[in-house]
Protein backbone atom coordinates (compact mmCIF):
# COMPACT_ATOMS: atom_id res chain seq x y z
CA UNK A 1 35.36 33.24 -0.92
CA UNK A 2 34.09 30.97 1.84
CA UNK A 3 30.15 31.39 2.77
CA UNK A 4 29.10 30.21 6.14
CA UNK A 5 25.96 28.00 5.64
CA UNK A 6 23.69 28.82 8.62
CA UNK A 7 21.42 26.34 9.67
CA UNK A 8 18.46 27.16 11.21
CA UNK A 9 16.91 24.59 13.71
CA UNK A 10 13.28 25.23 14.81
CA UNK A 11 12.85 25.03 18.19
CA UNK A 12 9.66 24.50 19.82
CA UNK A 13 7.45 27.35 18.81
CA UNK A 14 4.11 27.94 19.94
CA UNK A 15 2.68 27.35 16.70
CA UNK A 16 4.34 23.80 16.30
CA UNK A 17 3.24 22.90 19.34
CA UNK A 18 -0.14 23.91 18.89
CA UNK A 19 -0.31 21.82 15.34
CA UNK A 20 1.21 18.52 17.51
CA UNK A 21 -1.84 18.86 19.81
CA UNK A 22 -4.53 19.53 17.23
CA UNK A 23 -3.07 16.87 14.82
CA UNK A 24 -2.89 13.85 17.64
CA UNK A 25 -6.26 14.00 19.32
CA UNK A 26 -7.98 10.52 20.29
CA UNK A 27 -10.19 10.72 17.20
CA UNK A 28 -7.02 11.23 15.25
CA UNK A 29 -5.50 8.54 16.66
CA UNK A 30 -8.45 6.20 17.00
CA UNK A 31 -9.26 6.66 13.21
CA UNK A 32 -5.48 6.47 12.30
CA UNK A 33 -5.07 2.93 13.82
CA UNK A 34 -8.31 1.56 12.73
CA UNK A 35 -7.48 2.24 9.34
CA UNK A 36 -3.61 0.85 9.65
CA UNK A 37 -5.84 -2.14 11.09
CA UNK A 38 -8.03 -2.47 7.76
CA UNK A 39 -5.59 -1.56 5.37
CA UNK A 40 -4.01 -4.78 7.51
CA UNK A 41 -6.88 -7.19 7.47
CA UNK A 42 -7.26 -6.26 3.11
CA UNK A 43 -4.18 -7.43 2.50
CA UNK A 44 -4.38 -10.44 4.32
CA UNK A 45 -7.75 -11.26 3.08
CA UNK A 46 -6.39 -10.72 -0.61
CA UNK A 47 -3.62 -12.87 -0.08
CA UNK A 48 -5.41 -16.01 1.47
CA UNK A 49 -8.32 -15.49 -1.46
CA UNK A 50 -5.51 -16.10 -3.89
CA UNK A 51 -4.16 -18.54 -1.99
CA UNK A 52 -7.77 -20.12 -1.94
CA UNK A 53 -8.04 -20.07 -5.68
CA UNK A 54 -4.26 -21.66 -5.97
CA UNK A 55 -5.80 -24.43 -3.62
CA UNK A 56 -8.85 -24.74 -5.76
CA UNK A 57 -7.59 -24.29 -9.33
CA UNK A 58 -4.14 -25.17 -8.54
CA UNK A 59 -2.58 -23.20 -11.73
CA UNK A 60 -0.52 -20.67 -10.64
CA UNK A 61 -0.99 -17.75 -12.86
CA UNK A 62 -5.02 -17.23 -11.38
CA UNK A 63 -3.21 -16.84 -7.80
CA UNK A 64 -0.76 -13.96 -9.67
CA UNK A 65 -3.95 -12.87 -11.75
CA UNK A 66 -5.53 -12.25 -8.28
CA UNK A 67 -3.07 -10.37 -7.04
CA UNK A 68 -2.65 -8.07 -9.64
CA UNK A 69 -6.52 -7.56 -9.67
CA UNK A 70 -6.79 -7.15 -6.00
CA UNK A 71 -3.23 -4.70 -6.06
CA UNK A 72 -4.10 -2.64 -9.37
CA UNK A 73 -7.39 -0.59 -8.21
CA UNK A 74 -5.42 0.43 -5.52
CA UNK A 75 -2.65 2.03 -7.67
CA UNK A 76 -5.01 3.54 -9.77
CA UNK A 77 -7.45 4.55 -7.49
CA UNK A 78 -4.59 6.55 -4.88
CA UNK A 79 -4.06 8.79 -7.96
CA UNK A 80 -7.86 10.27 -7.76
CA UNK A 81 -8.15 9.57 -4.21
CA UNK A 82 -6.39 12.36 -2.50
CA UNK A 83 -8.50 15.26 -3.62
CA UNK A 84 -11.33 13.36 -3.27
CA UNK A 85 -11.01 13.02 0.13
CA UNK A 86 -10.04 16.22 0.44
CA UNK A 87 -13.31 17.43 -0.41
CA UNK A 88 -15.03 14.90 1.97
CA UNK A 89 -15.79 14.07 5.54
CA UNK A 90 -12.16 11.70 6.26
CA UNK A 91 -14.64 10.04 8.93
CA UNK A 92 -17.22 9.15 6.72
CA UNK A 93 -14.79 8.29 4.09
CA UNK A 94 -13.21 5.54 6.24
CA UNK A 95 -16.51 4.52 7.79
CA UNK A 96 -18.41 3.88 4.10
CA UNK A 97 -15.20 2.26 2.56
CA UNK A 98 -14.36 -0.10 5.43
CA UNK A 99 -18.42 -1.00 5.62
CA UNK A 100 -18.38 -1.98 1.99
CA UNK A 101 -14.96 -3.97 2.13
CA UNK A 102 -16.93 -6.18 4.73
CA UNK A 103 -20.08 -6.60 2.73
CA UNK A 104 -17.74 -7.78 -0.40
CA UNK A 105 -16.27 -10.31 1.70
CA UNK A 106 -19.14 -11.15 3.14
CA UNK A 107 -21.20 -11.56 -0.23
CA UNK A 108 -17.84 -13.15 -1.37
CA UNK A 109 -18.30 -16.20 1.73
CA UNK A 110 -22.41 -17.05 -0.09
């Protein structure tokens, strides 16, 4: 007994397209790449502090301890994040956690 598999291919519907244009407004947009931007610049900062600390204490298991410090929080933290933010402004969210990633690295330069 042969069953013919059907595959159903959405087309554009009005309610698709009405999800792509409320999803990808400026402030959408703006907020997304700002945040690819930070989530950028974090990275970068976390690797040249270890670096920094390799320089200075020149053993290389505080420049892997580093690392693993600056990488673990993350890990955890993603598992409790989501339906926090849910519950949240996602603006406000960005805005307080990107302010306080530059006041740690600016307490971090005194």
């Amino acid at each position: 007994m042969k069953k013919d598999h059907v595959i159903h291919q959405q087309k554009n519907t009005p309610t698709s397209d009405l999800v792509q244009k409320v999803l990808w407004t400026k402030d959408f947009t703006i907020i997304t790449l700002g945040s690819i931007v930070s989530m950028a610049g974090g990275s970068m900062l976390a690797f040249a502090i270890s670096l920094h600390v390799l320089d200075t204490v020149t053993v290389p298991f505080f420049f892997a301890l580093i690392l693993f410090l600056y990488t673990l929080p993350q890990v955890v933290a993603s598992i409790f994040a989501g339906p926090l933010v849910d519950c949240l402004s996602r603006r406000r969210t960005i805005y307080v956690l990107d302010f306080s990633l530059l006041s740690s690295t600016e307490l971090w330069d005194c």
